[in-house]
N, C-alpha and C. Protein backbone atom coordinates (compact mmCIF):
# COMPACT_ATOMS: atom_id res chain seq x y z
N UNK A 1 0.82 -1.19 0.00
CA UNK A 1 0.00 0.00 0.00
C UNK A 1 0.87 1.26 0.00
N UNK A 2 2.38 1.48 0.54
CA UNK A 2 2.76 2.27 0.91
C UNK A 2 3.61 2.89 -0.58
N UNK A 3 3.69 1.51 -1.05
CA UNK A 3 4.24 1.63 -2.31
C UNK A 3 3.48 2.24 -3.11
N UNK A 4 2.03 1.68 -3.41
CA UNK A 4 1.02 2.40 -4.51
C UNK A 4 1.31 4.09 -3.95
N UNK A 5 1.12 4.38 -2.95
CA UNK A 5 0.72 5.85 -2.50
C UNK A 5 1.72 6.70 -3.07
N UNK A 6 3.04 5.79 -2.78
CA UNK A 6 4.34 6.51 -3.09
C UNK A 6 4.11 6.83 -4.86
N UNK A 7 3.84 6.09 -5.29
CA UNK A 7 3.76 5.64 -7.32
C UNK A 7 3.02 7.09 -7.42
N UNK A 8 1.83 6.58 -6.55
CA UNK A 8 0.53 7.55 -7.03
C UNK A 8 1.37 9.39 -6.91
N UNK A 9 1.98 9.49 -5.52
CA UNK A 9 2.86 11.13 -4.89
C UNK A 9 3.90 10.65 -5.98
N UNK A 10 4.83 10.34 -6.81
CA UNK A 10 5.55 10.51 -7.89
C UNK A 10 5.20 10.81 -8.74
N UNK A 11 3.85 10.10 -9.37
CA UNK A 11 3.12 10.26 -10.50
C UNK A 11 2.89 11.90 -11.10
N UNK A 12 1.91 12.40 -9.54
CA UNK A 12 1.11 13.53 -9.47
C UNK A 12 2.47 14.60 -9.48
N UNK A 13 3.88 14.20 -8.58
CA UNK A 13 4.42 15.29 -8.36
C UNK A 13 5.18 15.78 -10.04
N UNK A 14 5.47 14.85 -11.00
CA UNK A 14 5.78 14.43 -12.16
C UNK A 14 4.98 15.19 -12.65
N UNK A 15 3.60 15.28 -13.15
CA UNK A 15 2.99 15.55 -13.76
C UNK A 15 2.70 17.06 -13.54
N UNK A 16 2.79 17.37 -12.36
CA UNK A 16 2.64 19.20 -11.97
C UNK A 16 3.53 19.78 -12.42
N UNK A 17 5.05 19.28 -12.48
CA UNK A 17 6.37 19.87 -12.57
C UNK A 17 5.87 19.87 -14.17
N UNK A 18 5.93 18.84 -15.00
CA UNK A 18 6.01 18.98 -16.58
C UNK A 18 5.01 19.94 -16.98
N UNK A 19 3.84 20.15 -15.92
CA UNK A 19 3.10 21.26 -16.58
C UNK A 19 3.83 22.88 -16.13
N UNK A 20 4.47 22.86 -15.32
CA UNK A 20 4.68 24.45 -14.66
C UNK A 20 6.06 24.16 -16.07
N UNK A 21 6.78 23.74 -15.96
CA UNK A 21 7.66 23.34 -17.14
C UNK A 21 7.73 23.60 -18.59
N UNK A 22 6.34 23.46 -18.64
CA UNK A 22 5.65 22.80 -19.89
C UNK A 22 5.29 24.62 -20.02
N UNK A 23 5.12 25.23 -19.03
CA UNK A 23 4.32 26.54 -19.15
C UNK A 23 5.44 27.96 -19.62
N UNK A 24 6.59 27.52 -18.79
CA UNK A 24 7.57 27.96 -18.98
C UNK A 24 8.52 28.70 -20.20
N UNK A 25 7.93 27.34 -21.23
CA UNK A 25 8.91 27.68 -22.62
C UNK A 25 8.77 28.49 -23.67
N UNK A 26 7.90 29.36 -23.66
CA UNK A 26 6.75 30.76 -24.17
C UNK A 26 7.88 31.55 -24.64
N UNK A 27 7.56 32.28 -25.42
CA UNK A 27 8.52 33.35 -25.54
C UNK A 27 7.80 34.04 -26.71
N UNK A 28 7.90 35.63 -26.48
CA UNK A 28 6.97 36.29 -27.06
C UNK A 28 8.19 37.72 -27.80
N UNK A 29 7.80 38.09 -29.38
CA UNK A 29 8.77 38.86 -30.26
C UNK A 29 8.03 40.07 -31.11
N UNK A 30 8.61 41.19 -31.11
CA UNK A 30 8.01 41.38 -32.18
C UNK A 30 8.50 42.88 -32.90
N UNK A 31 8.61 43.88 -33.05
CA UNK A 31 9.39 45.26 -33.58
C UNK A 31 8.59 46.28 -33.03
N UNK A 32 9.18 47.02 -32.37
CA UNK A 32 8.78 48.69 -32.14
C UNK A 32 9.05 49.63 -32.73
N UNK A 33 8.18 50.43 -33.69
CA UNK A 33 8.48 51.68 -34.74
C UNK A 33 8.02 52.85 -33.84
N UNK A 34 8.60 53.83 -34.81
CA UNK A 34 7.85 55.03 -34.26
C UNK A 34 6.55 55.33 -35.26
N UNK A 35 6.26 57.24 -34.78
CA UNK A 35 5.01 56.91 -36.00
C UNK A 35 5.12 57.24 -37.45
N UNK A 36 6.46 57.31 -37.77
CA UNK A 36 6.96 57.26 -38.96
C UNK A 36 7.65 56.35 -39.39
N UNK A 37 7.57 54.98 -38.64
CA UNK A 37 8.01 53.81 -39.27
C UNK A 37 9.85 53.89 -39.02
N UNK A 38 10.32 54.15 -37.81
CA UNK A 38 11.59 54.17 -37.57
C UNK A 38 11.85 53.64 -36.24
N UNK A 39 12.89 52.27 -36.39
CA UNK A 39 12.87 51.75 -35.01
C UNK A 39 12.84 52.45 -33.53
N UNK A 40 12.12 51.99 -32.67
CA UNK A 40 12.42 52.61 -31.52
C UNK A 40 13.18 51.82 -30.68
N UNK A 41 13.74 52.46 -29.71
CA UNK A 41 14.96 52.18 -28.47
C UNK A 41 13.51 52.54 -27.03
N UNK A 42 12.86 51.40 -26.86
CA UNK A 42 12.12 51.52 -25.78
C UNK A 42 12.23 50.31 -24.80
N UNK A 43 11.40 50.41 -23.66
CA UNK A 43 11.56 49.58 -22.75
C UNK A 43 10.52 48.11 -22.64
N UNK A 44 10.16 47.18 -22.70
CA UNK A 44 9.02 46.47 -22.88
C UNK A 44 9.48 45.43 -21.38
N UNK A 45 7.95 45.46 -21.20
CA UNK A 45 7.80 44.60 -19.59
C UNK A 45 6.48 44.35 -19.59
N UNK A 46 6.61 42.35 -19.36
CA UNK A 46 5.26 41.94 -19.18
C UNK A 46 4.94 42.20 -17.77
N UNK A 47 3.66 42.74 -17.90
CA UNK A 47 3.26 43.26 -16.19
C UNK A 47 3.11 42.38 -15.00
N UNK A 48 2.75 41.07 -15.29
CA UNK A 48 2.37 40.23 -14.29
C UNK A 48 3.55 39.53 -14.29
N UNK A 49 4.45 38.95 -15.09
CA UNK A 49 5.28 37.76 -14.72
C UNK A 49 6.88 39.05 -14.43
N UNK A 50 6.91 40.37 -14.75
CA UNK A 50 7.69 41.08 -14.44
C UNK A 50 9.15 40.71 -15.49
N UNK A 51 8.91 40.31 -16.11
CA UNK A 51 10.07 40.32 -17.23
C UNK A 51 10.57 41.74 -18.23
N UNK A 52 11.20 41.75 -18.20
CA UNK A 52 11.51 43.46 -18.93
C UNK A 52 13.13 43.04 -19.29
N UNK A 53 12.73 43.68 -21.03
CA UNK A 53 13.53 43.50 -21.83
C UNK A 53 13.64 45.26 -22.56
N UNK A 54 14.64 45.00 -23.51
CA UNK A 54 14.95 46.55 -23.90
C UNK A 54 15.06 46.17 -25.72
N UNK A 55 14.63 46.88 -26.68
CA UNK A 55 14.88 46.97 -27.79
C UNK A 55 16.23 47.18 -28.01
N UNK A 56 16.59 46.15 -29.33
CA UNK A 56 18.22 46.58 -29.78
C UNK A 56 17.86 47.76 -30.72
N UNK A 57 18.86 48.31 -31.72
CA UNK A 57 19.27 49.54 -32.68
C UNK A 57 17.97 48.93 -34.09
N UNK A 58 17.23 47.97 -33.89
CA UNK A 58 16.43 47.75 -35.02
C UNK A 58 15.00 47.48 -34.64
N UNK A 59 14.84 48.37 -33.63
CA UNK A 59 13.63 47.95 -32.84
C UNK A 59 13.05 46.74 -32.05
N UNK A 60 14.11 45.40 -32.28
CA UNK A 60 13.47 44.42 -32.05
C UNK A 60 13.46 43.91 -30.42
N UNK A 61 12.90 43.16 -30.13
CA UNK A 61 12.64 42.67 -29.10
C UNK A 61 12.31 41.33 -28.65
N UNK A 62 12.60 40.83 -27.64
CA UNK A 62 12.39 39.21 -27.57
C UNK A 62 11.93 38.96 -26.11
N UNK A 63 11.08 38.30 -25.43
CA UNK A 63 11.24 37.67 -23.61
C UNK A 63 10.97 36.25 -24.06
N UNK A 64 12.01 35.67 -23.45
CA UNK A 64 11.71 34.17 -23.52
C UNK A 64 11.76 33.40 -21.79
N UNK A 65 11.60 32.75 -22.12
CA UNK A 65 11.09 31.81 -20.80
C UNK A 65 9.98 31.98 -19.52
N UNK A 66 9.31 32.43 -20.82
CA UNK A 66 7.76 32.82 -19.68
C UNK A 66 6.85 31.91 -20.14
N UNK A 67 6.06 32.46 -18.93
CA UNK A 67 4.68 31.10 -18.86
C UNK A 67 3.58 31.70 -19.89
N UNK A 68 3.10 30.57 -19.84
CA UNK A 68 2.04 30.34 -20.94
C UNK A 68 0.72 31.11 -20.19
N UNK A 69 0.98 31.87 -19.40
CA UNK A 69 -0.34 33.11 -18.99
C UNK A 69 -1.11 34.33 -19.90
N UNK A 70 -2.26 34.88 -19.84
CA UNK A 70 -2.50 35.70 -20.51
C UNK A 70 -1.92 36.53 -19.36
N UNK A 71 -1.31 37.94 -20.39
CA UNK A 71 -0.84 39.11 -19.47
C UNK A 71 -0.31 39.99 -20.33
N UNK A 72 0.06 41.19 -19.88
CA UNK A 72 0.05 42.61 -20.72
C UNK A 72 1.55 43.19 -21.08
N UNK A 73 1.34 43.61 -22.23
CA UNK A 73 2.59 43.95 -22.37
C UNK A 73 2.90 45.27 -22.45
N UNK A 74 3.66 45.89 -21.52
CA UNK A 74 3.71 47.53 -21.31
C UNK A 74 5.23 48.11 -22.09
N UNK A 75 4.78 48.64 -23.06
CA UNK A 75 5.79 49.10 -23.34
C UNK A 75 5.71 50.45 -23.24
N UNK A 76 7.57 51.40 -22.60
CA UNK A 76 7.50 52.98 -22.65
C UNK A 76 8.72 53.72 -23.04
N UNK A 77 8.70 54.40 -22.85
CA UNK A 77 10.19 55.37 -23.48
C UNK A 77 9.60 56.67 -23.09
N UNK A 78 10.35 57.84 -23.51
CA UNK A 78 10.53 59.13 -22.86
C UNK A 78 9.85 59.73 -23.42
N UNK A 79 9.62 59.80 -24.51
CA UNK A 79 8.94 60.58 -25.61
C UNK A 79 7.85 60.07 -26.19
N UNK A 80 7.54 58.82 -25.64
CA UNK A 80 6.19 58.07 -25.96
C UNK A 80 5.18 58.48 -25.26
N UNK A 81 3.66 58.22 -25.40
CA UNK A 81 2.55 57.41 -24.93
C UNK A 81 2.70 56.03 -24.26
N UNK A 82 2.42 55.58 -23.32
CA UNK A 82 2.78 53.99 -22.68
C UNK A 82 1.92 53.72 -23.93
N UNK A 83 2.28 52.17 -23.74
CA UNK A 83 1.09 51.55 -24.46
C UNK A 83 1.27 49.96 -24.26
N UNK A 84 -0.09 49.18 -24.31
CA UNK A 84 -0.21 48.27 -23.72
C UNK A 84 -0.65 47.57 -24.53
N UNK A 85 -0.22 46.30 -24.79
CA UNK A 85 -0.97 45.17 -25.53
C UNK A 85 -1.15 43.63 -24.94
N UNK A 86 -2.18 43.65 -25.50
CA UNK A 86 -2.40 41.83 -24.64
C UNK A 86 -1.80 41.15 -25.43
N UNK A 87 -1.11 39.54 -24.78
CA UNK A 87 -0.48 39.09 -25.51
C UNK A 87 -1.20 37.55 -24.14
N UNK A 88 -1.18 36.66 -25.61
CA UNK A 88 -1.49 35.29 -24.79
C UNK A 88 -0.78 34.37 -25.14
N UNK A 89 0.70 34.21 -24.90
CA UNK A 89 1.45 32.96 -25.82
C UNK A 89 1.01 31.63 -25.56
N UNK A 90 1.54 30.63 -26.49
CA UNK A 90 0.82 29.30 -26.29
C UNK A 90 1.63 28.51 -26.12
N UNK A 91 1.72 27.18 -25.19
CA UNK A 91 2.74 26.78 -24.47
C UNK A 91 3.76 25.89 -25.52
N UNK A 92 4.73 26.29 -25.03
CA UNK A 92 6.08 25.83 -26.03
C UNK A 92 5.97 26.53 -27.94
N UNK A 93 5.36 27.65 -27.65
CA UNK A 93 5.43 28.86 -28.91
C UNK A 93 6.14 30.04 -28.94
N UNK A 94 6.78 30.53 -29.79
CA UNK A 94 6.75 31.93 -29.58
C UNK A 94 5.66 32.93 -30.73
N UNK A 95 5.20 33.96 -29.52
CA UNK A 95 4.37 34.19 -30.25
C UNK A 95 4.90 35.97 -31.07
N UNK A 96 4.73 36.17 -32.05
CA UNK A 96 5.24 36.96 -33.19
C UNK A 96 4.22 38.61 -32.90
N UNK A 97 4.43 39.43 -32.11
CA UNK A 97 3.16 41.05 -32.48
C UNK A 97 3.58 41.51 -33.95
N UNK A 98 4.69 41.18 -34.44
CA UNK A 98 4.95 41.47 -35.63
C UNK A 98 5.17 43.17 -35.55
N UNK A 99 4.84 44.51 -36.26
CA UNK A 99 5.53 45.59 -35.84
C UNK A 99 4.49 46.29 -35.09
N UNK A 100 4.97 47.38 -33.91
CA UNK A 100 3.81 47.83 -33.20
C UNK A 100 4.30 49.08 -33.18
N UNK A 101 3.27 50.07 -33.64
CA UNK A 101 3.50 51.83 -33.86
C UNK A 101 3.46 52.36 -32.66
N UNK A 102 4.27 53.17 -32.32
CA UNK A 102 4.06 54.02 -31.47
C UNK A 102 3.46 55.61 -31.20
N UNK A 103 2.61 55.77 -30.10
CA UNK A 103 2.32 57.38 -30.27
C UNK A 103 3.16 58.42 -29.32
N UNK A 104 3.53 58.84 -30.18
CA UNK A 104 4.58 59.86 -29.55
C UNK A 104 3.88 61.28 -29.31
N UNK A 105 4.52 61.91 -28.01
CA UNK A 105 3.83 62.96 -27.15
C UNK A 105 4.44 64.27 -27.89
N UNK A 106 3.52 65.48 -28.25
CA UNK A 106 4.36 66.40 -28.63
C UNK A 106 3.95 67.48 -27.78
N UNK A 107 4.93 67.84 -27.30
CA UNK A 107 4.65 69.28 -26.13
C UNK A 107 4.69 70.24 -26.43
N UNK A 108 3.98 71.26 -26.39
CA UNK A 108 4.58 72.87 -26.87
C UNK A 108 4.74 73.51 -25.84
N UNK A 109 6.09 73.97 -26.17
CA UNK A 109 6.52 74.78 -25.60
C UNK A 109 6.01 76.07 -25.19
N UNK A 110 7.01 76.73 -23.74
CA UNK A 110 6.51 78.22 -23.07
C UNK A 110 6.62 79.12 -24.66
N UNK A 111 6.17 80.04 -24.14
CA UNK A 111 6.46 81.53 -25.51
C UNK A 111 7.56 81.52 -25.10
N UNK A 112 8.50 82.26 -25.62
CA UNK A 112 9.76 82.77 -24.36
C UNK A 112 10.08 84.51 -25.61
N UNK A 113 10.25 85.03 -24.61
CA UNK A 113 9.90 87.21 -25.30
C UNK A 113 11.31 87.40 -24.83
N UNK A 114 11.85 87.79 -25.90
CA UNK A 114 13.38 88.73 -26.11
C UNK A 114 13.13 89.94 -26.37
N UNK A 115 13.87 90.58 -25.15
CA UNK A 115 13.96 91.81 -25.23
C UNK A 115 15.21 92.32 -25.05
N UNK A 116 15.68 93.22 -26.16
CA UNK A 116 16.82 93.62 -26.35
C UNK A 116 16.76 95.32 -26.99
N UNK A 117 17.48 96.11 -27.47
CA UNK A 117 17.70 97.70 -27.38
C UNK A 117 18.39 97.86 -28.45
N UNK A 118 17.51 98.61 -29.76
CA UNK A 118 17.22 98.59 -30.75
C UNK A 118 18.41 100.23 -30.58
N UNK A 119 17.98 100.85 -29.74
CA UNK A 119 18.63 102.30 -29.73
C UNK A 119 19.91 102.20 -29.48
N UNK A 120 20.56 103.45 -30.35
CA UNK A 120 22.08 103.14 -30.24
C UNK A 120 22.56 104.53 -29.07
N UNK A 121 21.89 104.66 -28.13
CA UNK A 121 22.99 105.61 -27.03
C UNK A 121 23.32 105.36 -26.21
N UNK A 122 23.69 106.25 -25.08
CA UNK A 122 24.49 106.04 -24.03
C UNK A 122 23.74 105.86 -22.99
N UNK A 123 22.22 106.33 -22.85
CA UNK A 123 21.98 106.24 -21.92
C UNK A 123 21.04 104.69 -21.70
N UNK A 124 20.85 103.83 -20.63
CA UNK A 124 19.99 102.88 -20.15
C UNK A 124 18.78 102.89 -19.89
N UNK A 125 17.87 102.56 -20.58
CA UNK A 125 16.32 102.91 -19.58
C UNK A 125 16.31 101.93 -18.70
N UNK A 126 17.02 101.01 -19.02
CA UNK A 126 16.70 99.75 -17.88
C UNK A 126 17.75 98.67 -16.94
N UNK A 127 17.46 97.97 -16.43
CA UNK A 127 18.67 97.40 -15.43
C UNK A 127 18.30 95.93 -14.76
N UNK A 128 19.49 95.18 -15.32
CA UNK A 128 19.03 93.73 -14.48
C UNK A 128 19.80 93.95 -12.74
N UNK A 129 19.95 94.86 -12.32
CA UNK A 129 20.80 94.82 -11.25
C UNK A 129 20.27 94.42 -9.88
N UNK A 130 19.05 95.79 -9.65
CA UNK A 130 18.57 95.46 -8.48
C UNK A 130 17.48 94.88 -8.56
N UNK A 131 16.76 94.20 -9.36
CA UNK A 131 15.88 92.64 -9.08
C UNK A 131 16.14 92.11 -9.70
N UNK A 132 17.39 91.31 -10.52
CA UNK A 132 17.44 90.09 -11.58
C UNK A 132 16.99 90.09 -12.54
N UNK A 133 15.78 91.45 -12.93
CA UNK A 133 14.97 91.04 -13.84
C UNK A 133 15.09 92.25 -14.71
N UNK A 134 14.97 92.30 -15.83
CA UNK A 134 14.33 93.43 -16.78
C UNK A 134 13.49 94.88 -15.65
N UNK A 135 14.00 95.64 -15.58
CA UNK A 135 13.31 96.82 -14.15
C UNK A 135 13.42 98.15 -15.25
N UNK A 136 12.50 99.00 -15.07
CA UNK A 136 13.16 100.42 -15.78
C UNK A 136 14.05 100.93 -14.66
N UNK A 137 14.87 101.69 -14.69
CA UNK A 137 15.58 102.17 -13.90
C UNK A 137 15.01 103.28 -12.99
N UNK A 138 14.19 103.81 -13.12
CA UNK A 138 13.31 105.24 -12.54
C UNK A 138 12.70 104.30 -11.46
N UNK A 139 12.36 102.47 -11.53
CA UNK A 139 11.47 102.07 -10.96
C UNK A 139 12.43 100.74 -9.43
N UNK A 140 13.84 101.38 -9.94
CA UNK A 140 14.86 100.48 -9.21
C UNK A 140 14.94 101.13 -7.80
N UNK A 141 14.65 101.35 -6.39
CA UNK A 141 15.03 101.89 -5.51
C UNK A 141 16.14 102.24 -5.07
N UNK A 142 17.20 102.43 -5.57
CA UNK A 142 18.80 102.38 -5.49
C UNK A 142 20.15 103.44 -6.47
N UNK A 143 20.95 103.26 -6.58
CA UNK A 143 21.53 104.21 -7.31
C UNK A 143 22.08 103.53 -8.11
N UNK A 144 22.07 103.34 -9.20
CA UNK A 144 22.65 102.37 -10.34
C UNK A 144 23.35 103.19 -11.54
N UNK A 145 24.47 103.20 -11.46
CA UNK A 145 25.17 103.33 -13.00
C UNK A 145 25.63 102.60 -13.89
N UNK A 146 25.38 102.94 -15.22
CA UNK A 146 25.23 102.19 -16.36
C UNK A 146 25.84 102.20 -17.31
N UNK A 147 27.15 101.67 -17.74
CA UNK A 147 27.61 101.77 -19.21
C UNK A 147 27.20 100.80 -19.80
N UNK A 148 27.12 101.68 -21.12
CA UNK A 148 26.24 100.66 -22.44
C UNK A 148 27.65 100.10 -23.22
N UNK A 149 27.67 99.35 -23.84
CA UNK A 149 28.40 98.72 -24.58
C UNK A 149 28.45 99.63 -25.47
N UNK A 150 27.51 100.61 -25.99
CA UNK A 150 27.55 101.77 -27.23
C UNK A 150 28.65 102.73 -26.72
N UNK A 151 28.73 103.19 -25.52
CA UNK A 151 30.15 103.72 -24.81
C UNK A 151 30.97 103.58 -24.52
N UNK A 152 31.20 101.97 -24.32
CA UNK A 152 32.39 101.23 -24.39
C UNK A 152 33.36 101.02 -26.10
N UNK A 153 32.06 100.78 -27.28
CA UNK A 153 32.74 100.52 -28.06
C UNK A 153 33.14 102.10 -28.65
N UNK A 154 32.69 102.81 -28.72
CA UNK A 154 33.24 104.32 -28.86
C UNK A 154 33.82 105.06 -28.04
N UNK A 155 34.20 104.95 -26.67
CA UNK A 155 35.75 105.91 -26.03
C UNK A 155 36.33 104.49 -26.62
N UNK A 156 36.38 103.68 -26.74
CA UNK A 156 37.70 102.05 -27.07
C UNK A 156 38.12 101.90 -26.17
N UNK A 157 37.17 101.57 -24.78
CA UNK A 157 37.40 101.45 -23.71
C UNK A 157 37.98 99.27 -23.59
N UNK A 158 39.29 99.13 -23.47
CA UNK A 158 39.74 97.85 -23.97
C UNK A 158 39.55 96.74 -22.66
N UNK A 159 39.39 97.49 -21.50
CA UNK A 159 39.10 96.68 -20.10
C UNK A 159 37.83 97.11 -19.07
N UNK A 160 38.13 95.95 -18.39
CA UNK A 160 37.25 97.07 -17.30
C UNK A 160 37.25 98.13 -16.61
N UNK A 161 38.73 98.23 -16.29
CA UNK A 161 39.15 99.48 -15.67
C UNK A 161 39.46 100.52 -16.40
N UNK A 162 39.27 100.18 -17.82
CA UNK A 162 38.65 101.92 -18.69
C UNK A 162 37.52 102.14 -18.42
N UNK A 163 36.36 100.89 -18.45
CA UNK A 163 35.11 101.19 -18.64
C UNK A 163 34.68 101.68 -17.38
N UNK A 164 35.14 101.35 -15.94
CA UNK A 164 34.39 101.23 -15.11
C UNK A 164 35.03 102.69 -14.03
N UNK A 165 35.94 103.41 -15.18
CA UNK A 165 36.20 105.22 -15.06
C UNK A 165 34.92 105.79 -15.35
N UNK A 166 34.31 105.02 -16.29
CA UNK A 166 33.01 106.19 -16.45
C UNK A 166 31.65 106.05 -16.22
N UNK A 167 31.58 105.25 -14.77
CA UNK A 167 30.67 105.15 -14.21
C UNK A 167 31.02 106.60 -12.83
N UNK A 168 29.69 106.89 -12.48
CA UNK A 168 29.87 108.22 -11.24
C UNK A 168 30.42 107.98 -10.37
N UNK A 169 30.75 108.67 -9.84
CA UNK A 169 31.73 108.22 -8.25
C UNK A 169 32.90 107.27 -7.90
N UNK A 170 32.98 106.72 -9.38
CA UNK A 170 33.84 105.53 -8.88
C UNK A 170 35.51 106.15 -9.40
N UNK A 171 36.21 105.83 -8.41
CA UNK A 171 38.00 106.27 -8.66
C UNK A 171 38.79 105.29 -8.66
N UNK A 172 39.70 105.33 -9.53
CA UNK A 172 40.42 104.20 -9.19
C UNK A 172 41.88 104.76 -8.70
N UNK A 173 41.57 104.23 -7.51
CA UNK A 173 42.96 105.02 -6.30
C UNK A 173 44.60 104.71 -6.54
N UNK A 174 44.63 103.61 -7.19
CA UNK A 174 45.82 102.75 -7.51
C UNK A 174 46.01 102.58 -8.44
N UNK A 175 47.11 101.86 -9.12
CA UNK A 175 47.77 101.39 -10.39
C UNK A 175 47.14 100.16 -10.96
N UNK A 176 46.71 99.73 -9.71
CA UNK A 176 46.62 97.78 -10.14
C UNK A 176 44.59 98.22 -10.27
N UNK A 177 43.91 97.01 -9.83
CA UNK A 177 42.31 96.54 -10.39
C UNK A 177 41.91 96.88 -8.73
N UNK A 178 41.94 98.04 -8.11
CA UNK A 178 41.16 98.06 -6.95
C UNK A 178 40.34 99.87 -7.33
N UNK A 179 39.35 100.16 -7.15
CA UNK A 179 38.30 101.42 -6.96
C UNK A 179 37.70 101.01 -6.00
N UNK A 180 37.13 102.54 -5.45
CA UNK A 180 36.52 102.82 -4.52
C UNK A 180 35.27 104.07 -4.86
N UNK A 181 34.36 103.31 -4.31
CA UNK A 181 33.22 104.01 -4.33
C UNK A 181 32.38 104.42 -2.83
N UNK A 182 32.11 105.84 -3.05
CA UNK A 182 31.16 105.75 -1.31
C UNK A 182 31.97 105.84 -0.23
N UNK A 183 33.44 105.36 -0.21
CA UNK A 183 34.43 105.27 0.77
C UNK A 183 34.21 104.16 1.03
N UNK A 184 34.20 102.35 0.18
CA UNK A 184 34.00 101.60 0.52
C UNK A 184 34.90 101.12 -0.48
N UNK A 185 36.06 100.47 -0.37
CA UNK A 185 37.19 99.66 -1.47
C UNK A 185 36.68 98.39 -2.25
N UNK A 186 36.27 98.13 -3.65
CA UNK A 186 36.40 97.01 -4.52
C UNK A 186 37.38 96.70 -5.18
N UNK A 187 37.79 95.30 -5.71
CA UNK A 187 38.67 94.81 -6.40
C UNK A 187 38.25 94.18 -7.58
N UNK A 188 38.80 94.69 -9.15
CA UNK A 188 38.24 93.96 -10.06
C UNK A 188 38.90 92.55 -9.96
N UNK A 189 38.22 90.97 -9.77
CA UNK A 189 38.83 90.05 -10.02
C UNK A 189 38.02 89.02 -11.09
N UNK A 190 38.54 88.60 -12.10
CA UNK A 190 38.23 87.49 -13.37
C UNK A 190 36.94 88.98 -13.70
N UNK A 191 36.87 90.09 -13.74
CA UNK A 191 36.16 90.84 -14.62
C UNK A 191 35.03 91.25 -13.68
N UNK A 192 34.78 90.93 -12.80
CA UNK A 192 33.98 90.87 -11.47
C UNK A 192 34.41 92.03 -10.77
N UNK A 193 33.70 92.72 -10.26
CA UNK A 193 33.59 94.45 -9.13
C UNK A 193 33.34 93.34 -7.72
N UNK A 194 34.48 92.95 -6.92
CA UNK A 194 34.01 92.54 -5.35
C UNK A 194 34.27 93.55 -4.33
């Protein structure tokens, strides 16, 4: 008796293994384009059994040694739409999607407004100084002087310490890159007022 039972627990354990086995040998293929018919470099992962594979340089793609389950196939990339397809391979097949299009996301962009100074003089209406930003100068709380590049390139002012003679108040007390303004000493260093 102990024997049959044993035959019978070999039999059954035999027969479960060749099916989980049997389920195993699946393998599912097929090409990722874009939507102009040009391989894509995306990511593909069946969702339930967690397999994730990557397209080579010709779109193609392969997962082998999965089970014979129905389950989804997620494929994504950066510039895509996800997109999902069912796939049901059949045991000891591979099964072929053959080529699958992709929809690609197109974003539009901010406006982005350039503003720049059409006028050729000396004087500034405006100043990134005291808020970072585009300010008229009448509207800056502070005392700001301004050489234009239109004054620089006409005295042929060749440094900073030509240019930065013809801002107000400022002297330059020494030979070398130090002025003083206010009674407070700066040093020009790499083109920089510290």
């Amino acid at each position: 008796m102990k024997r049959f039972i044993l035959f019978i627990l070999l039999l059954s354990t035999g027969s479960i293994s060749t099916k989980i086995f049997a389920q195993k040998n699946c393998a599912i293929k097929g090409r990722i384009l874009t939507h102009n018919s040009i391989p894509a470099y995306v990511t593909v992962e069946l969702k339930k059994q967690k397999k994730i594979t990557e397209t080579d340089n010709n779109g193609n793609f392969k997962l082998v040694n999965i089970r014979s389950i129905q389950d989804t196939l997620v494929i994504t990339s950066a510039e895509s739409q996800i997109k999902l397809v069912a796939v049901n391979p059949l045991p000891g097949e591979t099964q072929d999607l053959g080529n699958i299009n992709l929809d690609f996301i197109v974003t539009q962009l901010q406006d982005i407004e350039v503003k720049g100074r059409m006028a050729h003089s000396y004087k500034s209406d405006y100043s990134f100084l005291g808020t970072k930003t585009q300010t008229a100068s009448i509207d800056i709380p502070q005392s700001i002087s301004s050489i234009t590049k239109e004054l620089i390139k006409d005295k042929m002012d060749l440094t900073l310490k030509d240019a930065a003679s013809e801002a107000a108040g400022v002297n330059n007390y020494s030979g070398y890159d130090d002025y003083s303004k206010d009674e407070l000493s700066y040093q020009i260093v790499n083109s920089i007022l510290r």
